[in-house]
Protein backbone atom coordinates (compact mmCIF):
# COMPACT_ATOMS: atom_id res chain seq x y z
CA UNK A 1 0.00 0.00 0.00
CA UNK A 2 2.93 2.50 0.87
CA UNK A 3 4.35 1.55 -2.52
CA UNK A 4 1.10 2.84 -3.86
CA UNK A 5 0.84 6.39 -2.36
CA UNK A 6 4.71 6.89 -3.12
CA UNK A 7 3.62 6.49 -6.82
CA UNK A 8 0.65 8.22 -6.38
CA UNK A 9 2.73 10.98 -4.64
CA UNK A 10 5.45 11.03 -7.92
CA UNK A 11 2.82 11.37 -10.60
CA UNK A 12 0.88 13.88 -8.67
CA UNK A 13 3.35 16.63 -8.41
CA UNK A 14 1.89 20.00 -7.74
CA UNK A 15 -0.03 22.44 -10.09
CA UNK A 16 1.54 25.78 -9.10
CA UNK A 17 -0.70 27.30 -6.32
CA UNK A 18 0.94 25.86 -3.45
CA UNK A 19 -1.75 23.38 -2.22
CA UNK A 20 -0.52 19.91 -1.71
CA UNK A 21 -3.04 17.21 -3.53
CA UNK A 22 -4.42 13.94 -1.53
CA UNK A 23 -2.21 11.36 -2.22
CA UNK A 24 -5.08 8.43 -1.50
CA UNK A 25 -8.89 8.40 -1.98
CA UNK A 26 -9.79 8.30 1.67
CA UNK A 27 -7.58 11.58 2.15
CA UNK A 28 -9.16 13.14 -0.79
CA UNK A 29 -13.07 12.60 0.59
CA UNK A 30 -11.84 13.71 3.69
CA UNK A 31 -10.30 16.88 1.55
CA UNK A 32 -13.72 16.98 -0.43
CA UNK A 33 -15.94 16.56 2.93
CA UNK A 34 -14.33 19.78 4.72
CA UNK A 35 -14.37 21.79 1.63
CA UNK A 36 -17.56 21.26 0.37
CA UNK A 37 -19.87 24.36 1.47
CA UNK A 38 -17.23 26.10 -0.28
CA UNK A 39 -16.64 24.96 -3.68
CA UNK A 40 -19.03 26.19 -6.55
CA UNK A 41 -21.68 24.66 -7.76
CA UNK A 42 -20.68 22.55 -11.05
CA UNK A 43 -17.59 21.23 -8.67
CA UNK A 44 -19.67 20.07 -5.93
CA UNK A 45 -21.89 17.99 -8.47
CA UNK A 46 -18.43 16.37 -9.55
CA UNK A 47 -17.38 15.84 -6.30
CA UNK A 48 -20.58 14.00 -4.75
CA UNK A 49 -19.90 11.92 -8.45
CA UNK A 50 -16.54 11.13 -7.69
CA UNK A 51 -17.32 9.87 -3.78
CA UNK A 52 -20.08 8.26 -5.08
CA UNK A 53 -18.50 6.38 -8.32
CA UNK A 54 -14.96 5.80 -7.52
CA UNK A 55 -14.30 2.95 -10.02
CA UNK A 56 -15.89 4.96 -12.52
CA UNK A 57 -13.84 7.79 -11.94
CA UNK A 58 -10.92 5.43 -12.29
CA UNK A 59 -11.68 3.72 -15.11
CA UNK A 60 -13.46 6.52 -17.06
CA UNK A 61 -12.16 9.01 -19.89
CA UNK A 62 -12.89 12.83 -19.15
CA UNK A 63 -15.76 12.56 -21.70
CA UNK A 64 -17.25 9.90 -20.19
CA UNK A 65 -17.52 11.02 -16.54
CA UNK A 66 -18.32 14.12 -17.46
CA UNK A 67 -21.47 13.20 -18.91
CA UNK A 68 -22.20 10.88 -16.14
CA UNK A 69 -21.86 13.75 -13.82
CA UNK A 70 -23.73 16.13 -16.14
CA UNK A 71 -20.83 18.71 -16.75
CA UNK A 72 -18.60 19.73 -19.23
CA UNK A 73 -15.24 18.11 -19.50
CA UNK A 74 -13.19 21.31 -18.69
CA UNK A 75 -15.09 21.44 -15.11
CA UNK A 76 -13.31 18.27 -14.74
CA UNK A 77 -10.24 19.61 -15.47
CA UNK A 78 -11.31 22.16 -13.01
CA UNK A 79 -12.00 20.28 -10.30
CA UNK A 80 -8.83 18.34 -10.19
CA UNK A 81 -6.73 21.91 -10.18
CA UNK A 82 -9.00 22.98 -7.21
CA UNK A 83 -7.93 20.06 -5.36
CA UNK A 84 -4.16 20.53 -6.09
CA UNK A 85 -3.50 18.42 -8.70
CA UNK A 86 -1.54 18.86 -11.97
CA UNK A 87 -4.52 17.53 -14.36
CA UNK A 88 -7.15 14.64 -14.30
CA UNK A 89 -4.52 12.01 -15.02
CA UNK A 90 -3.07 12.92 -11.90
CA UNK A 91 -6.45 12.73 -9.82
CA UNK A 92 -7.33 9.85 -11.80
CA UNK A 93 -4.12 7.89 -10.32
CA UNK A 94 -6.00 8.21 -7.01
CA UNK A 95 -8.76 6.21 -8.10
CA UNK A 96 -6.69 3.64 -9.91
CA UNK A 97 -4.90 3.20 -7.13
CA UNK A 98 -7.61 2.30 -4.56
CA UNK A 99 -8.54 0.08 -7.14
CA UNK A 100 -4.77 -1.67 -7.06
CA UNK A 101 -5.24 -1.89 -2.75
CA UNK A 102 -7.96 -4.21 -3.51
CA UNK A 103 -11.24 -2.15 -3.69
CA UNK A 104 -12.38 -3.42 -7.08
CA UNK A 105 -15.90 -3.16 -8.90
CA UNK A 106 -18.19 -4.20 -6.34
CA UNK A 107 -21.40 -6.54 -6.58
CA UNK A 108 -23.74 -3.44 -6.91
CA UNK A 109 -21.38 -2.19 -9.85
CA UNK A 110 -21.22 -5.78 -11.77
CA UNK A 111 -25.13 -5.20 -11.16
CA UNK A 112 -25.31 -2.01 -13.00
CA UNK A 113 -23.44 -2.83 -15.43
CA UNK A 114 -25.32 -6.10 -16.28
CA UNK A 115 -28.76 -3.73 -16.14
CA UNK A 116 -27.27 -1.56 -18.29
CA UNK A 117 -26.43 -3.91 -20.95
CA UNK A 118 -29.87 -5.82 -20.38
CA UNK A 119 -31.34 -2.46 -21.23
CA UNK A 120 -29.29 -1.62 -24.45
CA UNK A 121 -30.77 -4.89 -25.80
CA UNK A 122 -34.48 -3.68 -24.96
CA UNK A 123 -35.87 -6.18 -22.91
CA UNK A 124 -39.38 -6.82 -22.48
CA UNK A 125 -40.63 -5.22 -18.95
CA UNK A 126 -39.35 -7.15 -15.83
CA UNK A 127 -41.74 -9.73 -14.23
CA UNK A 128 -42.70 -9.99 -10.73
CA UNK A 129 -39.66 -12.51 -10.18
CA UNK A 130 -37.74 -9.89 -11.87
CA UNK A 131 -38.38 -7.38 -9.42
CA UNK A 132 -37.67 -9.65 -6.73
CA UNK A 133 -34.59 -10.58 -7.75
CA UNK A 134 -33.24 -7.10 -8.65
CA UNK A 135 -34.07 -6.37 -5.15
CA UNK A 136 -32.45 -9.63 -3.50
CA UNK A 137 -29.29 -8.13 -5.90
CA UNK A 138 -29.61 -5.09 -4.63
CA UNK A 139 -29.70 -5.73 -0.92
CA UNK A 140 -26.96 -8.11 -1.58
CA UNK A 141 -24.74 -5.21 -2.63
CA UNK A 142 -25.51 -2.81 -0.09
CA UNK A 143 -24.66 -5.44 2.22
CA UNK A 144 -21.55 -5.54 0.92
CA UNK A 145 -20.46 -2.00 0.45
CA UNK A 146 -21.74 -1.55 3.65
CA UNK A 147 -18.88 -4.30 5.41
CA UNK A 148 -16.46 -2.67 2.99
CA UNK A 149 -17.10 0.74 4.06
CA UNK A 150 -17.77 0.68 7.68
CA UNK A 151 -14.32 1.48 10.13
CA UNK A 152 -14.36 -0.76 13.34
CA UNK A 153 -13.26 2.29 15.20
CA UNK A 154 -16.32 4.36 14.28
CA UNK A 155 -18.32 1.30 15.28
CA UNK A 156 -16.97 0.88 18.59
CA UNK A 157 -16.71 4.94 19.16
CA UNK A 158 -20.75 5.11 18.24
CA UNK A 159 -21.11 1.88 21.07
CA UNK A 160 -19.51 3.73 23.74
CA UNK A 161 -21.09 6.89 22.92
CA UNK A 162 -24.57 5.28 23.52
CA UNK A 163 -23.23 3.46 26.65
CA UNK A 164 -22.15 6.66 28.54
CA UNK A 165 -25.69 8.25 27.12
CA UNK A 166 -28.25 8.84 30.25
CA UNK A 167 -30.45 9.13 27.15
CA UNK A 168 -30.63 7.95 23.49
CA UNK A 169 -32.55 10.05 21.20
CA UNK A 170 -33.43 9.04 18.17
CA UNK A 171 -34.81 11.14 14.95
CA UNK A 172 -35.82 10.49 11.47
CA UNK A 173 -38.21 11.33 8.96
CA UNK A 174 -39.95 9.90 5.79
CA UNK A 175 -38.82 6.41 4.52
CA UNK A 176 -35.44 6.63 7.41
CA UNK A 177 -38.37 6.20 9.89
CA UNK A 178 -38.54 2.62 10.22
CA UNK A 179 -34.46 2.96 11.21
CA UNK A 180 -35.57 5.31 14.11
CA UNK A 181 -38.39 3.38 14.92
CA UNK A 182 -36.28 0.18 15.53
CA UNK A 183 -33.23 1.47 17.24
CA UNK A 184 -35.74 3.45 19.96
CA UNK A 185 -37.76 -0.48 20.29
CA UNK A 186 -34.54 -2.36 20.77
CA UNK A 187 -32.47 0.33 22.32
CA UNK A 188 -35.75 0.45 25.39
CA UNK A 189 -35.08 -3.63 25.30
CA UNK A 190 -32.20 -3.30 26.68
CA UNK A 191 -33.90 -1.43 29.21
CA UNK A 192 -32.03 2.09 28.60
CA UNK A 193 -33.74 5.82 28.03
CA UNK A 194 -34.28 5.96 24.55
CA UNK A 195 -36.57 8.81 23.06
CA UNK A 196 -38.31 8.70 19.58
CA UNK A 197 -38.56 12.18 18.37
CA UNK A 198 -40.88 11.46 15.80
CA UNK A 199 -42.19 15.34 15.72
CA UNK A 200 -46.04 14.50 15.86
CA UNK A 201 -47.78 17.55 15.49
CA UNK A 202 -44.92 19.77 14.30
CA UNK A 203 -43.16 18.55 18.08
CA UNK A 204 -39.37 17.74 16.88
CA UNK A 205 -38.00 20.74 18.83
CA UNK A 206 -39.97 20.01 21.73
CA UNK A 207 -40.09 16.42 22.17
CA UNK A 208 -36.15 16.98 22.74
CA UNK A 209 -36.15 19.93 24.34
CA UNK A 210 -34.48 18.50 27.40
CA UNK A 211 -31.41 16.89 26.07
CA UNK A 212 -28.30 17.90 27.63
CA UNK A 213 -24.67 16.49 26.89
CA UNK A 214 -25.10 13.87 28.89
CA UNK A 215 -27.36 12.41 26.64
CA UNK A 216 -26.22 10.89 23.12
CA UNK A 217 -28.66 11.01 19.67
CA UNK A 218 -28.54 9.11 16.58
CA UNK A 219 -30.25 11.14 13.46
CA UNK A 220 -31.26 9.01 10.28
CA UNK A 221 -31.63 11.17 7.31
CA UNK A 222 -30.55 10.24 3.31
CA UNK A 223 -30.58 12.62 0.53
CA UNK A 224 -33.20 14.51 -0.25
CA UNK A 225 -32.41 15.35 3.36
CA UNK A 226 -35.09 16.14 5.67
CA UNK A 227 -34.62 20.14 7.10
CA UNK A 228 -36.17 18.88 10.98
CA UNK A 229 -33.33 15.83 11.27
CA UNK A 230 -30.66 18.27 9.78
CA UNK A 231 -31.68 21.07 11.65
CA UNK A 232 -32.47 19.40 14.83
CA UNK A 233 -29.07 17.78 14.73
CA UNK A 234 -27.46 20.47 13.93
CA UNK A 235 -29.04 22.14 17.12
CA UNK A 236 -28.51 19.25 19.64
CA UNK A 237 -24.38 19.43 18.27
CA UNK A 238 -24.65 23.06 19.77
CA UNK A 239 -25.83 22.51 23.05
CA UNK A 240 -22.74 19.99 23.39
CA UNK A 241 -24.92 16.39 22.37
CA UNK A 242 -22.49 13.75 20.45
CA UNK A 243 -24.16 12.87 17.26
CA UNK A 244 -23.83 9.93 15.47
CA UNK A 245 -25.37 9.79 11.75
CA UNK A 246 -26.49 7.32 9.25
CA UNK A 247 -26.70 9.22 6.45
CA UNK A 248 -25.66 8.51 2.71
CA UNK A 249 -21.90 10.30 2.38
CA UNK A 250 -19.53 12.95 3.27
CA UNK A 251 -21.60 15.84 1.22
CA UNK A 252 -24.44 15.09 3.59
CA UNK A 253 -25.18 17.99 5.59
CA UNK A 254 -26.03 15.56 8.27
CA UNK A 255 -21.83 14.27 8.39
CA UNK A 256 -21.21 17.68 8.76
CA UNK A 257 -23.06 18.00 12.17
CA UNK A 258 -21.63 14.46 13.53
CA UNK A 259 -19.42 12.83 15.69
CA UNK A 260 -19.52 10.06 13.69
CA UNK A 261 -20.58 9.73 10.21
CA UNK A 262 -21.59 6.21 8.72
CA UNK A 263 -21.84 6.71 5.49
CA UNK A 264 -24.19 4.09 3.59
CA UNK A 265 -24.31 4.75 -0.66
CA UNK A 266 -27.36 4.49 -2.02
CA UNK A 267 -28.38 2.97 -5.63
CA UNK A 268 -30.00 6.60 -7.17
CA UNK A 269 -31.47 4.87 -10.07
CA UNK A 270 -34.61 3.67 -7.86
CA UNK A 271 -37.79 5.12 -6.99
CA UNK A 272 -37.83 2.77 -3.79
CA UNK A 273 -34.44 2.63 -2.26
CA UNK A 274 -33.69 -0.21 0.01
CA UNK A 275 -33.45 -0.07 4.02
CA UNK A 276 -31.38 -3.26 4.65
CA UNK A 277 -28.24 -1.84 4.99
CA UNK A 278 -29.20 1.12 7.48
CA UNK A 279 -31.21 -1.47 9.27
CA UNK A 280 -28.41 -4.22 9.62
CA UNK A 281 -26.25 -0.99 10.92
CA UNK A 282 -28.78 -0.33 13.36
CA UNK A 283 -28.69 -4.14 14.08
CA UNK A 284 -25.06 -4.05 14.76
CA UNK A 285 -25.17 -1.09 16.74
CA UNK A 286 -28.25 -2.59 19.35
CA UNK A 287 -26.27 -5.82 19.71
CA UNK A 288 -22.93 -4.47 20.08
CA UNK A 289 -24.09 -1.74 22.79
CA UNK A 290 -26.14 -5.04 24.49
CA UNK A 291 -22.24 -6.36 25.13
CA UNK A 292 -20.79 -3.14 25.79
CA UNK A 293 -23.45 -3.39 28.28
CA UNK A 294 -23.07 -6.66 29.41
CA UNK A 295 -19.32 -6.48 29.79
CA UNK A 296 -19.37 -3.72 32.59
CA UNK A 297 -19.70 0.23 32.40
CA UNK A 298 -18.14 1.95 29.67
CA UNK A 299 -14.84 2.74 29.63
């Protein structure tokens, strides 16, 4: 792996303004993440494409991802510069080089690219088995980009978070519901303080009105992001409440607000996206805080 960023590091070289480039991909979402708010508006749309596609972006030709990403070439050319590097060859390097450390086309990807080729030879509509399947598919890829993607620290950070809580508030609107719904039902299993701020009646402000920073609260929210979860989160952070997020990426302006981040990519090509991944996550999380629990007090 060191052999990789060294090369990376050679080919990169600098483009004249003094700003030194990320030399792997992880560096360069964290890069992208803490710049966002500030980059215009065509770069941004690159940006969520290149966190969001990263074999694409390593595999494709300026043409190509720019019209994936709905831009013109030169903003691609752009957006590499604004990031320190000499050209897209250079930024491109980045990509093909998490692709060398073993992050190759994943299931969902070999999925897409099987529905896209399906659908250049104009198949008849899908049946009902169809649909099933695609889903099972589906699922089985988020699965797997979501063990891929999730850090064991940030797992075992969010656990002792919600150990030391005194409370556990949980938020979410819209289709993220059922994720809130579930963690608040297990989470009072276990026999702690868990709140559902489900914000009946126009309530979200109120129904956590008395959270202090003692307490701990988990905020489900995916893009198009609901205002109350951002905004509520966003508030809570403020009055000194860790937050932990399942949310969809590093542009989310949920990470932004959070203590932790899990990040969970979503398929955009459906009208009904899947909850299995978020809800295995909240899975893991119950069960693992039920042995933190177990074991003795947090540390």
């Amino acid at each position: 792996m060191m052999r990789c960023k060294e090369a990376v590091g050679a080919a990169l070289g600098g483009n004249g303004n003094g700003m030194a480039a990320p030399l792997s991909f992880d560096d360069l979402k964290s890069e992208i993440a803490r710049r966002q708010m500030g980059l215009p508006a065509r770069l941004r749309q690159i940006a969520e494409f290149a966190v969001h596609h990263p074999n694409e972006m390593a595999l494709g030709t300026v043409a190509s991802i720019a019209s994936r990403a709905r831009v013109q070439p030169s903003s691609i050319v752009r957006f590499a510069n604004a990031f320190g590097y000499e050209g897209f060859s250079a930024l491109q390097q980045v990509f093909r080089s998490r692709l060398v450390e073993g992050a190759g086309p994943s299931y969902r990807e070999r999925i897409a690219a099987m529905r896209e080729a399906s659908a250049n030879g104009r198949t008849p509509p899908a049946s009902a088995s169809d649909v099933l399947a695609r889903f099972v598919g589906d699922g089985v890829a988020a699965l797997e980009h979501l063990h891929d993607s999730i850090r064991e620290a940030d797992l075992k950070r969010a656990v002792r978070l919600l150990a030391r809580a005194e409370n556990i508030y949980v938020l979410a609107q819209g289709r993220s519901f059922p994720v809130a719904f579930y963690l608040h039902y297990a989470i009072r299993r276990l026999d702690l303080s868990a709140h559902l701020v489900d914000g009946v009646g126009g309530t979200t402000r109120l129904q956590a009105g008395a959270a202090t920073k003692r307490d701990a609260l988990v905020a489900v929210s995916f893009k198009n992001y609901s205002p109350d979860v951002v905004g509520l989160a966003a508030d809570l952070k403020e009055r000194g409440l860790p937050v932990i997020a399942i949310t969809d990426g590093p542009l989310s302006p949920l990470a932004a607000t959070a203590s932790i981040a899990f990040e969970l990519h979503e398929d955009e090509t459906h009208a009904f996206r899947s909850l299995v991944a978020p809800m295995c996550l909240a899975q893991t999380l119950v069960v693992s805080l039920g042995h933190q629990i177990a074991g003795g007090a947090a540390e």
